[in-house]
N, C-alpha and C. Protein backbone atom coordinates (compact mmCIF):
# COMPACT_ATOMS: atom_id res chain seq x y z
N UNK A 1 78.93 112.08 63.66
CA UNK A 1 79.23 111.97 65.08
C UNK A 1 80.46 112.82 65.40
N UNK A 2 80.19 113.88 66.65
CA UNK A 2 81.69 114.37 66.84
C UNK A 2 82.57 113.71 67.62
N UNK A 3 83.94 114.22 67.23
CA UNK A 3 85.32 113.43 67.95
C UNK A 3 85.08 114.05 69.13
N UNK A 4 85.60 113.12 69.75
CA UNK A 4 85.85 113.66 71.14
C UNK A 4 86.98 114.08 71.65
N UNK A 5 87.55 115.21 71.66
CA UNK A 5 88.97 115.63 72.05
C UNK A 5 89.78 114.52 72.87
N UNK A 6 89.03 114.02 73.89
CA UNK A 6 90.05 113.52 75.50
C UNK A 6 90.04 112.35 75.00
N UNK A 7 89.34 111.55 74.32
CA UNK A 7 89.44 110.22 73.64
C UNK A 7 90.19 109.59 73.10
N UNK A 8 91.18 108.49 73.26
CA UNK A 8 92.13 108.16 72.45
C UNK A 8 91.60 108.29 70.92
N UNK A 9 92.53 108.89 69.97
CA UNK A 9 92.14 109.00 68.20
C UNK A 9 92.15 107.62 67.57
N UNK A 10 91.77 106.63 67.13
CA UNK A 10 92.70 105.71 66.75
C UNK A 10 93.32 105.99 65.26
N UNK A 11 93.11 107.20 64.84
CA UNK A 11 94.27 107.65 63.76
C UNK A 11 95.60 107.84 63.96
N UNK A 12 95.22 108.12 65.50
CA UNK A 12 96.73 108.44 65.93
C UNK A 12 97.95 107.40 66.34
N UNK A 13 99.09 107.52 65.69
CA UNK A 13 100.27 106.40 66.07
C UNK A 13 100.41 106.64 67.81
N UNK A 14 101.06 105.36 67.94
CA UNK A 14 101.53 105.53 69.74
C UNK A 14 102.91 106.86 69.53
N UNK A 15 103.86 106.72 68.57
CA UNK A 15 104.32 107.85 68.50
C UNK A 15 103.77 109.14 68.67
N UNK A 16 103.02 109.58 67.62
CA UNK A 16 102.49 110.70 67.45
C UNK A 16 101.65 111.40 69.12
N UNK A 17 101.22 110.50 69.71
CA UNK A 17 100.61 110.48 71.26
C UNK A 17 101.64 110.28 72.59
N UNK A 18 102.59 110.30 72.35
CA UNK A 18 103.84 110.20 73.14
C UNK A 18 104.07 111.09 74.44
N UNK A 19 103.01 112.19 74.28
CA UNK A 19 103.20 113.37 75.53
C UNK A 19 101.59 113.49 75.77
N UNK A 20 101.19 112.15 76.08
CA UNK A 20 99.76 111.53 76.56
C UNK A 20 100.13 110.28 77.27
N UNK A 21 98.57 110.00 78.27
CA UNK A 21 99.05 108.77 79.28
C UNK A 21 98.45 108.05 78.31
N UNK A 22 99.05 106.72 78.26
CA UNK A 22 98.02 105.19 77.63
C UNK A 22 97.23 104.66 78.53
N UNK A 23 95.73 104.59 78.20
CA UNK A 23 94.89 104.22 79.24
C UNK A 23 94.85 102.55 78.46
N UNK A 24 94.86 101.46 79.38
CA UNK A 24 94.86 100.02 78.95
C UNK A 24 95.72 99.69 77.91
N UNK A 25 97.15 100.04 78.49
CA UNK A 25 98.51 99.75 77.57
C UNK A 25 98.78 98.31 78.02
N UNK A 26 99.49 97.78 76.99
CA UNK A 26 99.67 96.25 77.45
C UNK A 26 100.70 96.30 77.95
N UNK A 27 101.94 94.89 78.55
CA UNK A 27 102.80 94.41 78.78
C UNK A 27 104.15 95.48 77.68
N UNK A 28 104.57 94.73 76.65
CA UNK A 28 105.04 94.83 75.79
C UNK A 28 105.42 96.65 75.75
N UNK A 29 103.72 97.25 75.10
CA UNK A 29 104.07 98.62 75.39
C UNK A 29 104.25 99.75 75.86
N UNK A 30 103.85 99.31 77.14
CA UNK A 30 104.82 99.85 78.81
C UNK A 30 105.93 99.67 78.95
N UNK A 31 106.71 98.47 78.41
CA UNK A 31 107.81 99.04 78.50
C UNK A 31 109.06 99.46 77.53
N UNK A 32 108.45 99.72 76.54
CA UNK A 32 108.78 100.28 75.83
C UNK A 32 108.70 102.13 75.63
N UNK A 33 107.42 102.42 76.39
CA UNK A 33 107.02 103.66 76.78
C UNK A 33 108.02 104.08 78.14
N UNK A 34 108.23 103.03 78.61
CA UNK A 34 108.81 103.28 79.70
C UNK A 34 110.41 103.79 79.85
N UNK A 35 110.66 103.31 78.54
CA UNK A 35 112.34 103.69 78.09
C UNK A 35 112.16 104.95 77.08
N UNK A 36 111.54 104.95 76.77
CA UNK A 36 111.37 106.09 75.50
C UNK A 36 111.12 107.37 76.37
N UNK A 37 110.54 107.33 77.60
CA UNK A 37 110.11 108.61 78.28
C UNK A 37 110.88 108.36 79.41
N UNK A 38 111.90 107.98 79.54
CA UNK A 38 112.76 107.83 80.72
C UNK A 38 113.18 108.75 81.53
N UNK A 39 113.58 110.24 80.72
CA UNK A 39 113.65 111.41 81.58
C UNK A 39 112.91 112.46 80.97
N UNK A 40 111.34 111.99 80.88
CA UNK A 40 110.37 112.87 80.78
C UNK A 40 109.52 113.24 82.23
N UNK A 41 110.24 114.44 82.62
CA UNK A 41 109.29 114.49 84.14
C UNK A 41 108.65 115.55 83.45
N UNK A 42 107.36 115.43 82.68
CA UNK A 42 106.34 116.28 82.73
C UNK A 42 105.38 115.13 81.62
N UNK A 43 104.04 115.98 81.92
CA UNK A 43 102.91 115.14 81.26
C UNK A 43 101.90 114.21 82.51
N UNK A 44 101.45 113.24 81.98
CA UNK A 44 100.92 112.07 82.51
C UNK A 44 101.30 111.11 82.45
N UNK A 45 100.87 109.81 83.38
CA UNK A 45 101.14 108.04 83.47
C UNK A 45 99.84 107.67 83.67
N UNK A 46 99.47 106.34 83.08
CA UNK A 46 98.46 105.96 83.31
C UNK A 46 99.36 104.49 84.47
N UNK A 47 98.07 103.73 84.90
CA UNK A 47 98.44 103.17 85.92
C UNK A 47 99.04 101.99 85.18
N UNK A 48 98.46 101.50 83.95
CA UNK A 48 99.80 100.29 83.12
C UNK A 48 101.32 101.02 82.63
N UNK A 49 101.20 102.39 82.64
CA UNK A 49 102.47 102.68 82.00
C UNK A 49 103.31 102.58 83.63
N UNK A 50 102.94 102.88 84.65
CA UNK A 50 103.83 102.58 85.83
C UNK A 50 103.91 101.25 86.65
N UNK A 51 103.09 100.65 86.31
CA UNK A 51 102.88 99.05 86.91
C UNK A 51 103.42 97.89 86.30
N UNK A 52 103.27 98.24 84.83
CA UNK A 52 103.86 96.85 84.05
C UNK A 52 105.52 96.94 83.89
N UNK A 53 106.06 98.50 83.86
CA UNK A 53 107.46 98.66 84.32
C UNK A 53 107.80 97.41 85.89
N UNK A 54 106.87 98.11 86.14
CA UNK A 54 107.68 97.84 88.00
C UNK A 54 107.48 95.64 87.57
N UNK A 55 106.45 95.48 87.39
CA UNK A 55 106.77 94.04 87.15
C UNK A 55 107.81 93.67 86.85
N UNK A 56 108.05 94.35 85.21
CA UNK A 56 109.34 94.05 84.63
C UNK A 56 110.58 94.08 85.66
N UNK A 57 110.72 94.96 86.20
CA UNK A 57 111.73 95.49 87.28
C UNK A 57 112.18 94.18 87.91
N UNK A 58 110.96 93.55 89.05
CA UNK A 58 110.76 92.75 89.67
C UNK A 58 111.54 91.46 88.99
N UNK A 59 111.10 91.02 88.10
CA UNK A 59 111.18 89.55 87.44
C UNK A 59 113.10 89.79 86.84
N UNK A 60 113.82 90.83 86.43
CA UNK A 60 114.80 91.02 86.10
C UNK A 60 115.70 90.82 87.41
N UNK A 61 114.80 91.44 88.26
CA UNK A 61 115.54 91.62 89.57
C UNK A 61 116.13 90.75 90.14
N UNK A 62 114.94 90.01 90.22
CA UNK A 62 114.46 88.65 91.40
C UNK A 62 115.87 87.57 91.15
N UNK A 63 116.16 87.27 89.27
CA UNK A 63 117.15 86.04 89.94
C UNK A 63 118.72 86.38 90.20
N UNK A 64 118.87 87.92 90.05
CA UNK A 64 120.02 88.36 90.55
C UNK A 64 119.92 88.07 92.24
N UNK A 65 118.81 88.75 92.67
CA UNK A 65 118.97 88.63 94.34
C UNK A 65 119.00 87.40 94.75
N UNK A 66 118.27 86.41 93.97
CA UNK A 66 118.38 84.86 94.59
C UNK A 66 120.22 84.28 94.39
N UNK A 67 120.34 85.04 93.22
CA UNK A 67 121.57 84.30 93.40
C UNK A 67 122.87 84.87 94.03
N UNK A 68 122.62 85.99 94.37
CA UNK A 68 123.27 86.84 95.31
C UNK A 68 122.80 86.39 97.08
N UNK A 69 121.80 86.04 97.25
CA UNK A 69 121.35 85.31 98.49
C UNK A 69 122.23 83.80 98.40
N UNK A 70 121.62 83.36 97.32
CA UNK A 70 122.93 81.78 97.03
C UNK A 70 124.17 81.89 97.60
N UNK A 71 124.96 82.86 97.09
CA UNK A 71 126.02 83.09 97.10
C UNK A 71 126.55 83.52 98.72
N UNK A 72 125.77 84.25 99.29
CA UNK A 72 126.21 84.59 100.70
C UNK A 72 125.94 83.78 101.27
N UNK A 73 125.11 82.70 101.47
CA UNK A 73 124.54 82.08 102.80
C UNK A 73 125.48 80.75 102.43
N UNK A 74 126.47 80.40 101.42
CA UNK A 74 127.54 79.25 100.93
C UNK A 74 128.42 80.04 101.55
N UNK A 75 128.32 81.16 102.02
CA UNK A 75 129.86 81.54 102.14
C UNK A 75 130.72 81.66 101.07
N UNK A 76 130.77 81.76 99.93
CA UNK A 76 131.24 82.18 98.79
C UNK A 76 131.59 83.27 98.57
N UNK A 77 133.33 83.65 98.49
CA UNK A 77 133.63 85.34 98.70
C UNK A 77 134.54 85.26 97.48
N UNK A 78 134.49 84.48 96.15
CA UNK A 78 135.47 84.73 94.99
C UNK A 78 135.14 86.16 94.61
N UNK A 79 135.14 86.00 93.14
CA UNK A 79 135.17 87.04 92.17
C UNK A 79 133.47 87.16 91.75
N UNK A 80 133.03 85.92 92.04
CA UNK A 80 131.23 86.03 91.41
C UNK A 80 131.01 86.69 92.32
N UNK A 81 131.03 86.86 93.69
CA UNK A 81 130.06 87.96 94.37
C UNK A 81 130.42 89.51 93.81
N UNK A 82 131.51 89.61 93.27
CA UNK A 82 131.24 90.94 93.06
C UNK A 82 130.94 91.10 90.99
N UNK A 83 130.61 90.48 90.53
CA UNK A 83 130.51 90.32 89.53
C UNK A 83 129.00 90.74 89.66
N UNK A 84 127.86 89.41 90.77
CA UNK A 84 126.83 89.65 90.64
C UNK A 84 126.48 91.53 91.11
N UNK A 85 127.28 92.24 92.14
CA UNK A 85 126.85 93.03 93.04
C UNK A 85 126.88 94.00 91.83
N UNK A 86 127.87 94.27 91.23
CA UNK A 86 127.89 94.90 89.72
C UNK A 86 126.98 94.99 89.02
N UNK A 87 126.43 93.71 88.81
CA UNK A 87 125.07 93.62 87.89
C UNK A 87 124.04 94.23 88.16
N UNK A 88 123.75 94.14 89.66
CA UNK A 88 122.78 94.77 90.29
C UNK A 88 123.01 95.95 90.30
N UNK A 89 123.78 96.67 90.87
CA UNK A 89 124.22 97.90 90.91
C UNK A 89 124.08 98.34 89.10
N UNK A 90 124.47 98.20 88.32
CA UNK A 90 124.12 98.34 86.74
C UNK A 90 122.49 98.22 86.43
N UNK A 91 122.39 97.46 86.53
CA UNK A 91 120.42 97.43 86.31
C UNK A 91 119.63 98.24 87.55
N UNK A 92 120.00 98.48 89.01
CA UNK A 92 118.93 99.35 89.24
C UNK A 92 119.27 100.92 88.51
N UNK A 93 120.59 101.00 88.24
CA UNK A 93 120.99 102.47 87.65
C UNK A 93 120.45 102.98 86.59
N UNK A 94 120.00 101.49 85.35
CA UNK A 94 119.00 101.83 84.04
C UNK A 94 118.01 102.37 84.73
N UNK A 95 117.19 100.73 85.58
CA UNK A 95 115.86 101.46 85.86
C UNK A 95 115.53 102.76 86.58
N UNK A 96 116.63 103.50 87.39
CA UNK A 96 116.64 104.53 88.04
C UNK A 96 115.40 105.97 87.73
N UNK A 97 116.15 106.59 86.63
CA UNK A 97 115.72 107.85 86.47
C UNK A 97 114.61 107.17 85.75
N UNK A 98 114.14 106.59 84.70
CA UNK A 98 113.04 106.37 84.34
C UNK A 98 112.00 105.97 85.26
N UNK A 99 111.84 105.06 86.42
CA UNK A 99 111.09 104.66 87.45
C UNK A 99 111.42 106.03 88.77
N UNK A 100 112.11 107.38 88.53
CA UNK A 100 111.63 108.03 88.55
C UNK A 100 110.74 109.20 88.21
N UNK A 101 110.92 109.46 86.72
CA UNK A 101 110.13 109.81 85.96
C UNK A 101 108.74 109.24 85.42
N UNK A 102 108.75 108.28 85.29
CA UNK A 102 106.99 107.51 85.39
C UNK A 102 106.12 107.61 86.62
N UNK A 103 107.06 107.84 87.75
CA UNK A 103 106.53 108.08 89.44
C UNK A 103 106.17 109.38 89.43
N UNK A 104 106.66 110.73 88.71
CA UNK A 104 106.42 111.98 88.25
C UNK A 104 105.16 112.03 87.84
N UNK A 105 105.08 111.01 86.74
CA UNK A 105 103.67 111.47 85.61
C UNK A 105 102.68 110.89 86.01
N UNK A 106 103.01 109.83 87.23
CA UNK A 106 101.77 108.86 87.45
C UNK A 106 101.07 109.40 88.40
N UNK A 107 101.68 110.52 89.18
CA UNK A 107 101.41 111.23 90.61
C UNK A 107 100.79 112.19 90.08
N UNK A 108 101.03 112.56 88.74
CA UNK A 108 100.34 114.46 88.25
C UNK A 108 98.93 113.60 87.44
N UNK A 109 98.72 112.15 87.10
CA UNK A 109 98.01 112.21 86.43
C UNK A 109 96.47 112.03 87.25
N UNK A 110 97.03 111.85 88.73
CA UNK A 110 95.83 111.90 89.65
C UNK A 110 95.51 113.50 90.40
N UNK A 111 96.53 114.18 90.00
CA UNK A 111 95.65 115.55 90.19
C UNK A 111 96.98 115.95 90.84
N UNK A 112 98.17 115.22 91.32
CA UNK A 112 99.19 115.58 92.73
C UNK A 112 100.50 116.38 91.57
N UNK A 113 101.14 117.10 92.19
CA UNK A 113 102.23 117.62 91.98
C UNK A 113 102.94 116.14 91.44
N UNK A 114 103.74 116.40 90.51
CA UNK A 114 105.09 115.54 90.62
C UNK A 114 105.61 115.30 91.49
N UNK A 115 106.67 116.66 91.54
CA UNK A 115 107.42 116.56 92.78
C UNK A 115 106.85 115.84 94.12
N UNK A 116 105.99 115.75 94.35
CA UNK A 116 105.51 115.14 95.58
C UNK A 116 105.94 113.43 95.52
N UNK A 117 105.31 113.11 94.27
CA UNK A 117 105.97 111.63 94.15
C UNK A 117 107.65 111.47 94.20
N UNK A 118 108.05 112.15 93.40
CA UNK A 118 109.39 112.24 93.34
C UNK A 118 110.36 112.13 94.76
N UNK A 119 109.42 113.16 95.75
CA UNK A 119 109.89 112.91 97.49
C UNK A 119 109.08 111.49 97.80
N UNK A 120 108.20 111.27 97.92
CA UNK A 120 107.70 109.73 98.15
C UNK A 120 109.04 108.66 98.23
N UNK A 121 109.47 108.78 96.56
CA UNK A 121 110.11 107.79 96.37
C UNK A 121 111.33 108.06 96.81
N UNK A 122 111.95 109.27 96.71
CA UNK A 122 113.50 109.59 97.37
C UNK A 122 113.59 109.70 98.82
N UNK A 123 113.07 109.61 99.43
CA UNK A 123 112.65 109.77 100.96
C UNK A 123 113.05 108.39 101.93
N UNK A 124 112.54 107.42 101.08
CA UNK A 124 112.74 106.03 102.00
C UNK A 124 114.08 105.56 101.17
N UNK A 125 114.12 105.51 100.33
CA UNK A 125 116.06 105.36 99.50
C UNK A 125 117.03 105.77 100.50
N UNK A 126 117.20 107.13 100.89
CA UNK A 126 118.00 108.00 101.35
C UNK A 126 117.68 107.52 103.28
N UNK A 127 116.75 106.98 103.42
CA UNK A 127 116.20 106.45 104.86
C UNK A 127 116.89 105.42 105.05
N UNK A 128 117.31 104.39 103.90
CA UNK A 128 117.49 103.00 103.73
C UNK A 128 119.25 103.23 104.12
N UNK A 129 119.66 104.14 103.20
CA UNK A 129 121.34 104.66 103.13
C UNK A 129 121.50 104.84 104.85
N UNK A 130 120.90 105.89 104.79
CA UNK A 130 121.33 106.31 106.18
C UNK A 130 121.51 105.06 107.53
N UNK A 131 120.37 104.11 107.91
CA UNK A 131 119.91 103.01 108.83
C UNK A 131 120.72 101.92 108.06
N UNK A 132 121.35 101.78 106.60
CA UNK A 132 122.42 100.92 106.63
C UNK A 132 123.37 101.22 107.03
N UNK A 133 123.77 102.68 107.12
CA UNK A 133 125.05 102.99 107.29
C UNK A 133 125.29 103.02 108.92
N UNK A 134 124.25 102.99 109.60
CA UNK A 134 124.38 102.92 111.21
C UNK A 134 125.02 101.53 111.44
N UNK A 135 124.75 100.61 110.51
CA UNK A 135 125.46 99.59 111.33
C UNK A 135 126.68 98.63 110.02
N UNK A 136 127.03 99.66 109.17
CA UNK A 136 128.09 99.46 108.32
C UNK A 136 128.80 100.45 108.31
N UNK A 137 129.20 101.49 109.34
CA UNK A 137 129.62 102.72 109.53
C UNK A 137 131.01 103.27 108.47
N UNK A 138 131.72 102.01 108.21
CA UNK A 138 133.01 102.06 107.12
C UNK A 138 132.77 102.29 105.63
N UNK A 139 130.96 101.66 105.54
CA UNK A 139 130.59 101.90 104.36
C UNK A 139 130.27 103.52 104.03
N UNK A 140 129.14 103.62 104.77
CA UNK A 140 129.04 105.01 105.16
C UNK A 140 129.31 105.59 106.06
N UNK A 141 130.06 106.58 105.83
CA UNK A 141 130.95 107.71 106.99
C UNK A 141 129.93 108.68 107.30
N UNK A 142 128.95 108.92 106.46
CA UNK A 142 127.73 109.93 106.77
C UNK A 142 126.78 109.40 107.54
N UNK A 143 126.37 108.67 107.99
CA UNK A 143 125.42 108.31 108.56
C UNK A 143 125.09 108.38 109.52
N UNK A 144 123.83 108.45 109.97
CA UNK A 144 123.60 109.29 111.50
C UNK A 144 124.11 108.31 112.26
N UNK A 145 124.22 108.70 113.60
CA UNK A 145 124.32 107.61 114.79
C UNK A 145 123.11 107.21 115.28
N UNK A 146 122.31 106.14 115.14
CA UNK A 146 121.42 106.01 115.40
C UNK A 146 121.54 105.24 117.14
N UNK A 147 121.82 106.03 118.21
CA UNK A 147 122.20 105.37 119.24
C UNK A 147 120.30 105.20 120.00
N UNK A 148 119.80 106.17 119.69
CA UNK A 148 118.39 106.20 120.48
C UNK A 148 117.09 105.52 119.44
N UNK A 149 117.20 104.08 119.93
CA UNK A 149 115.64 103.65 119.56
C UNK A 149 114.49 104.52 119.16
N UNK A 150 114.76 105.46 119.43
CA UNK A 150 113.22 106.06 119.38
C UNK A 150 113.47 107.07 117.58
N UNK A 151 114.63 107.12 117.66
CA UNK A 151 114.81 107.84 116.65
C UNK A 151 115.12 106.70 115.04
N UNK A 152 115.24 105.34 115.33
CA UNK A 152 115.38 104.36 114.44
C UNK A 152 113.72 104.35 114.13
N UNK A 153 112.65 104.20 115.31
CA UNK A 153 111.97 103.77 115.42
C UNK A 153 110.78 105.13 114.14
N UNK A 154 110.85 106.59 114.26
CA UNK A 154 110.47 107.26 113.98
C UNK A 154 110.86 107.10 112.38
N UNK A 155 111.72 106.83 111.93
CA UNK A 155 113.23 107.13 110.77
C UNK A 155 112.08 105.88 110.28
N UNK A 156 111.79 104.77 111.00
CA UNK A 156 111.17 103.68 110.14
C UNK A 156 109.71 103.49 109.49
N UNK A 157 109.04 104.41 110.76
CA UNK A 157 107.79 104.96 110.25
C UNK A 157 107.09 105.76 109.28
N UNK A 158 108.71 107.00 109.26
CA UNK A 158 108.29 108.14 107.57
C UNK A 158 108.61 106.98 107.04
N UNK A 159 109.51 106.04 106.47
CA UNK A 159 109.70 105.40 105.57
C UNK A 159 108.59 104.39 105.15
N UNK A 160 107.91 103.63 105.85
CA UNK A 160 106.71 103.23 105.86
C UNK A 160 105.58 104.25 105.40
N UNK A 161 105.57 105.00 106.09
CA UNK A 161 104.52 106.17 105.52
C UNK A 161 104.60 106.67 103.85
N UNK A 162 105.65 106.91 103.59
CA UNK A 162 106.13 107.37 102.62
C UNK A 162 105.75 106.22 101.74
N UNK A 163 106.35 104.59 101.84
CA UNK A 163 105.75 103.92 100.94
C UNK A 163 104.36 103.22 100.51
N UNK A 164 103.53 103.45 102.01
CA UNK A 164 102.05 103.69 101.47
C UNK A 164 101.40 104.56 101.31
N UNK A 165 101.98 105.49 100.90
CA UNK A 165 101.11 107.22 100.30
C UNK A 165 101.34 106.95 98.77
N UNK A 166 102.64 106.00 98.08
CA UNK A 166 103.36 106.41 97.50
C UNK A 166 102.46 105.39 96.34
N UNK A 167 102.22 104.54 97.54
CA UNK A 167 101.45 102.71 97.07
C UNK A 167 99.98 103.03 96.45
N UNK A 168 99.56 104.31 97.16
CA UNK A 168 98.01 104.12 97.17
C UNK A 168 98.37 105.38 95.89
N UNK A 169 98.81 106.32 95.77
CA UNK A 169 99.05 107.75 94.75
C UNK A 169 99.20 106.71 93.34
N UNK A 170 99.85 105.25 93.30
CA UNK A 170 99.93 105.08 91.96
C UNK A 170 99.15 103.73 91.96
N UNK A 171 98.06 103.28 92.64
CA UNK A 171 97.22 102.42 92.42
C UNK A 171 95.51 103.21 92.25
N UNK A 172 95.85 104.40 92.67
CA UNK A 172 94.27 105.58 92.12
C UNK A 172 94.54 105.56 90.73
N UNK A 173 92.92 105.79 90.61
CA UNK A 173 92.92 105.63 88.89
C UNK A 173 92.85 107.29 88.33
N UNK A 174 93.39 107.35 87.30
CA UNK A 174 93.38 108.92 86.75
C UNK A 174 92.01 109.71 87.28
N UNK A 175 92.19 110.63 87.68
CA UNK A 175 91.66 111.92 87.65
C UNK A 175 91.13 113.07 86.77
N UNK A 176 89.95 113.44 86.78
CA UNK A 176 90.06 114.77 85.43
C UNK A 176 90.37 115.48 85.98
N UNK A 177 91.65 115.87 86.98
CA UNK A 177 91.95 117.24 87.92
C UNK A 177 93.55 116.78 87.50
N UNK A 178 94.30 115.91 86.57
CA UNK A 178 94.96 115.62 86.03
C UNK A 178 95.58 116.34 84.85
N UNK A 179 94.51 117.21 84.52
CA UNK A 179 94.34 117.94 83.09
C UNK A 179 95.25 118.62 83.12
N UNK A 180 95.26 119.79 84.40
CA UNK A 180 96.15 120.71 84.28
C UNK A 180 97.25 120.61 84.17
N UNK A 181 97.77 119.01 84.34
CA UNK A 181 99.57 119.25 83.92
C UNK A 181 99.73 118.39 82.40
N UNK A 182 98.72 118.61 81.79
CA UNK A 182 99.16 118.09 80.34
C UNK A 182 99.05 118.59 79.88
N UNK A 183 100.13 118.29 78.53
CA UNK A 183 100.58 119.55 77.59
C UNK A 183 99.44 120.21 77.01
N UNK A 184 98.44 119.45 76.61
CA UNK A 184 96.98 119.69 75.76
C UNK A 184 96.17 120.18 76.64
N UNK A 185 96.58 120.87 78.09
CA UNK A 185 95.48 121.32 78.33
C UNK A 185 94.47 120.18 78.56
N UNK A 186 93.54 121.15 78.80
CA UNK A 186 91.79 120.35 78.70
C UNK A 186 91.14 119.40 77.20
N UNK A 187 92.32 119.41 76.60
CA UNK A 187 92.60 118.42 75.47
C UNK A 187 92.91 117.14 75.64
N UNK A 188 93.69 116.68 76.89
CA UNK A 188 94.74 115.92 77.16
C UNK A 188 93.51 114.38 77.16
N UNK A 189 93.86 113.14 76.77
CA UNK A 189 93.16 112.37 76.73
C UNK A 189 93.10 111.78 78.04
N UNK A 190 91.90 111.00 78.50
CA UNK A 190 91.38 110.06 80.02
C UNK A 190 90.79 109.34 79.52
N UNK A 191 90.76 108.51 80.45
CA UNK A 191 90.20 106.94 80.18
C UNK A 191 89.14 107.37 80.07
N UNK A 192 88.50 106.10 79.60
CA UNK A 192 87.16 106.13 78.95
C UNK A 192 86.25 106.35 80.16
N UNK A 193 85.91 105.72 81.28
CA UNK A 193 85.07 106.48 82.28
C UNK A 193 85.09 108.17 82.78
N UNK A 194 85.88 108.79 82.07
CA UNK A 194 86.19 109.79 82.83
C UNK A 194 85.82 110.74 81.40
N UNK A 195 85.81 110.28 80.22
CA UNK A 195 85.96 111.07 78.93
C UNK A 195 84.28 111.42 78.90
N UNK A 196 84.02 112.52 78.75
CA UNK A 196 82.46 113.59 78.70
C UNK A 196 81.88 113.31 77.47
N UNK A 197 80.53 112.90 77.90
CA UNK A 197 79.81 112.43 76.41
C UNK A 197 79.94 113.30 75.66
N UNK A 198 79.65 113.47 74.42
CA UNK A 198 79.65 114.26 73.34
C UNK A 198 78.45 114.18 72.24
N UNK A 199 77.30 114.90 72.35
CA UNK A 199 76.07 114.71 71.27
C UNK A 199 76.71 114.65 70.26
N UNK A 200 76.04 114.16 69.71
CA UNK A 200 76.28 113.87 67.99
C UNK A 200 75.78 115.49 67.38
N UNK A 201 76.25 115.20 66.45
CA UNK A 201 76.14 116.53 65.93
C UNK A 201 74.38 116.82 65.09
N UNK A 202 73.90 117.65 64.48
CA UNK A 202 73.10 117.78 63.86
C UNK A 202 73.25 116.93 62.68
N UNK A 203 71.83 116.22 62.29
CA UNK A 203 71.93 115.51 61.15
C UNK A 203 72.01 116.01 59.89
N UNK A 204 72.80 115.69 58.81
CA UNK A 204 73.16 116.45 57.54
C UNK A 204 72.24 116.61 57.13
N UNK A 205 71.49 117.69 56.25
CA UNK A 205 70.42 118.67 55.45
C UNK A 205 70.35 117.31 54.47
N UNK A 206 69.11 117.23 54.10
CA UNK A 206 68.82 116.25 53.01
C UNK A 206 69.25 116.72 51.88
N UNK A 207 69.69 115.46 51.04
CA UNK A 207 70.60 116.17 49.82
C UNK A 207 69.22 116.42 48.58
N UNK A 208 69.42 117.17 48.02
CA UNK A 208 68.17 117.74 46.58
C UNK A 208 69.21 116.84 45.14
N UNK A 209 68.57 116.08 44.75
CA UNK A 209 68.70 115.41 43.72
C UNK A 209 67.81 116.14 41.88
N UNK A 210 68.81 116.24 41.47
CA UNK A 210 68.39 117.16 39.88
C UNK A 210 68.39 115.47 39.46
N UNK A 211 67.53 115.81 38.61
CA UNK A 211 67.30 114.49 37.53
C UNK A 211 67.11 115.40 35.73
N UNK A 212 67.89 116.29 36.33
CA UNK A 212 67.79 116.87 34.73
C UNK A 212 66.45 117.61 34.00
């Protein structure tokens, strides 16, 4: 039977396959892939190597913000509020460049430029800065004046836009128009619906047996 190039090998270590997407990666080794390729913006993502991150993200996240919500709505202004704001500020900075780099490979592995994801995701960040800073103006000194509704109103819509282009680019399932940005070429492995049958090869010549 022949191998099939695009097919995961299973000779092959998850190391050795490292500048390939994992099609049906678990929990565990998403995110571990996810730190190991942290500022790899080239290659592919499959949709567990960018999804089971972002969970992780989420669940790390979540009881900082609750208890940072705790903390403000007591009116509580010691030393823990800025202890927690630290923390936060420290953990989105890990997840940063890597959850931008998996947003890179997950966008090329459906056929799209990187860079395109890369603006997706920097687009409403830098939207968020700006429309906080309209009404924390001491925080940010840069920030537009947002005196005309219509221009908050527009400012809120790319940002919306931006995060369902961004929603739907990494919930599509790989592409074979994906190929071209992996290292292997038309080598590069795809999930199994997408991987091209392969005949078996010709059956081996019957063997001639001497009996002396």
């Amino acid at each position: 039977m022949t191998q099939n190039p695009n097919a995961w090998p299973t000779s092959v270590s998850v190391d050795e396959a490292m500048d390939q997407p994992w099609y049906g990666i678990g929990f565990g080794q998403a995110i571990k892939v996810f730190f190991q390729k942290g500022i790899t913006f080239s290659g592919r993502a499959s949709r567990g190597e960018y999804w089971w991150p972002a969970l992780f993200q989420f669940i790390v996240t979540l009881p900082i913000e609750i208890v940072s919500a705790v903390l403000t709505m007591s009116g509580y202004d010691g030393s823990g509020v800025i202890i927690v704001a630290v923390v936060s500020w420290v953990v989105s900075l890990v997840f940063l460049v890597p959850t931008l780099a998996v947003t890179w490979r997950r966008v090329q592995d459906i056929g799209k430029p990187g860079w395109l994801g890369l603006v997706l995701a920097l687009v409403p960040w830098v939207l968020n800065l700006v429309m906080t800073g309209t009404h924390t103006p001491n925080m940010i000194p840069y920030a537009l004046p947002l005196s005309s509704t219509l221009l908050a109103l527009v400012l809120s819509v790319i940002r919306l836009v931006c995060y369902l282009v961004l929603f739907i680019y990494t919930l599509t399932p790989a592409k074979i128009e994906g190929l071209k940005y992996d290292p292997r070429g038309n080598d590069g492995f795809l999930p199994p619906e997408l991987v091209p049958v392969v005949p078996p090869g010709p059956a081996d010549p019957p063997q001639v047996v001497s009996w002396g």
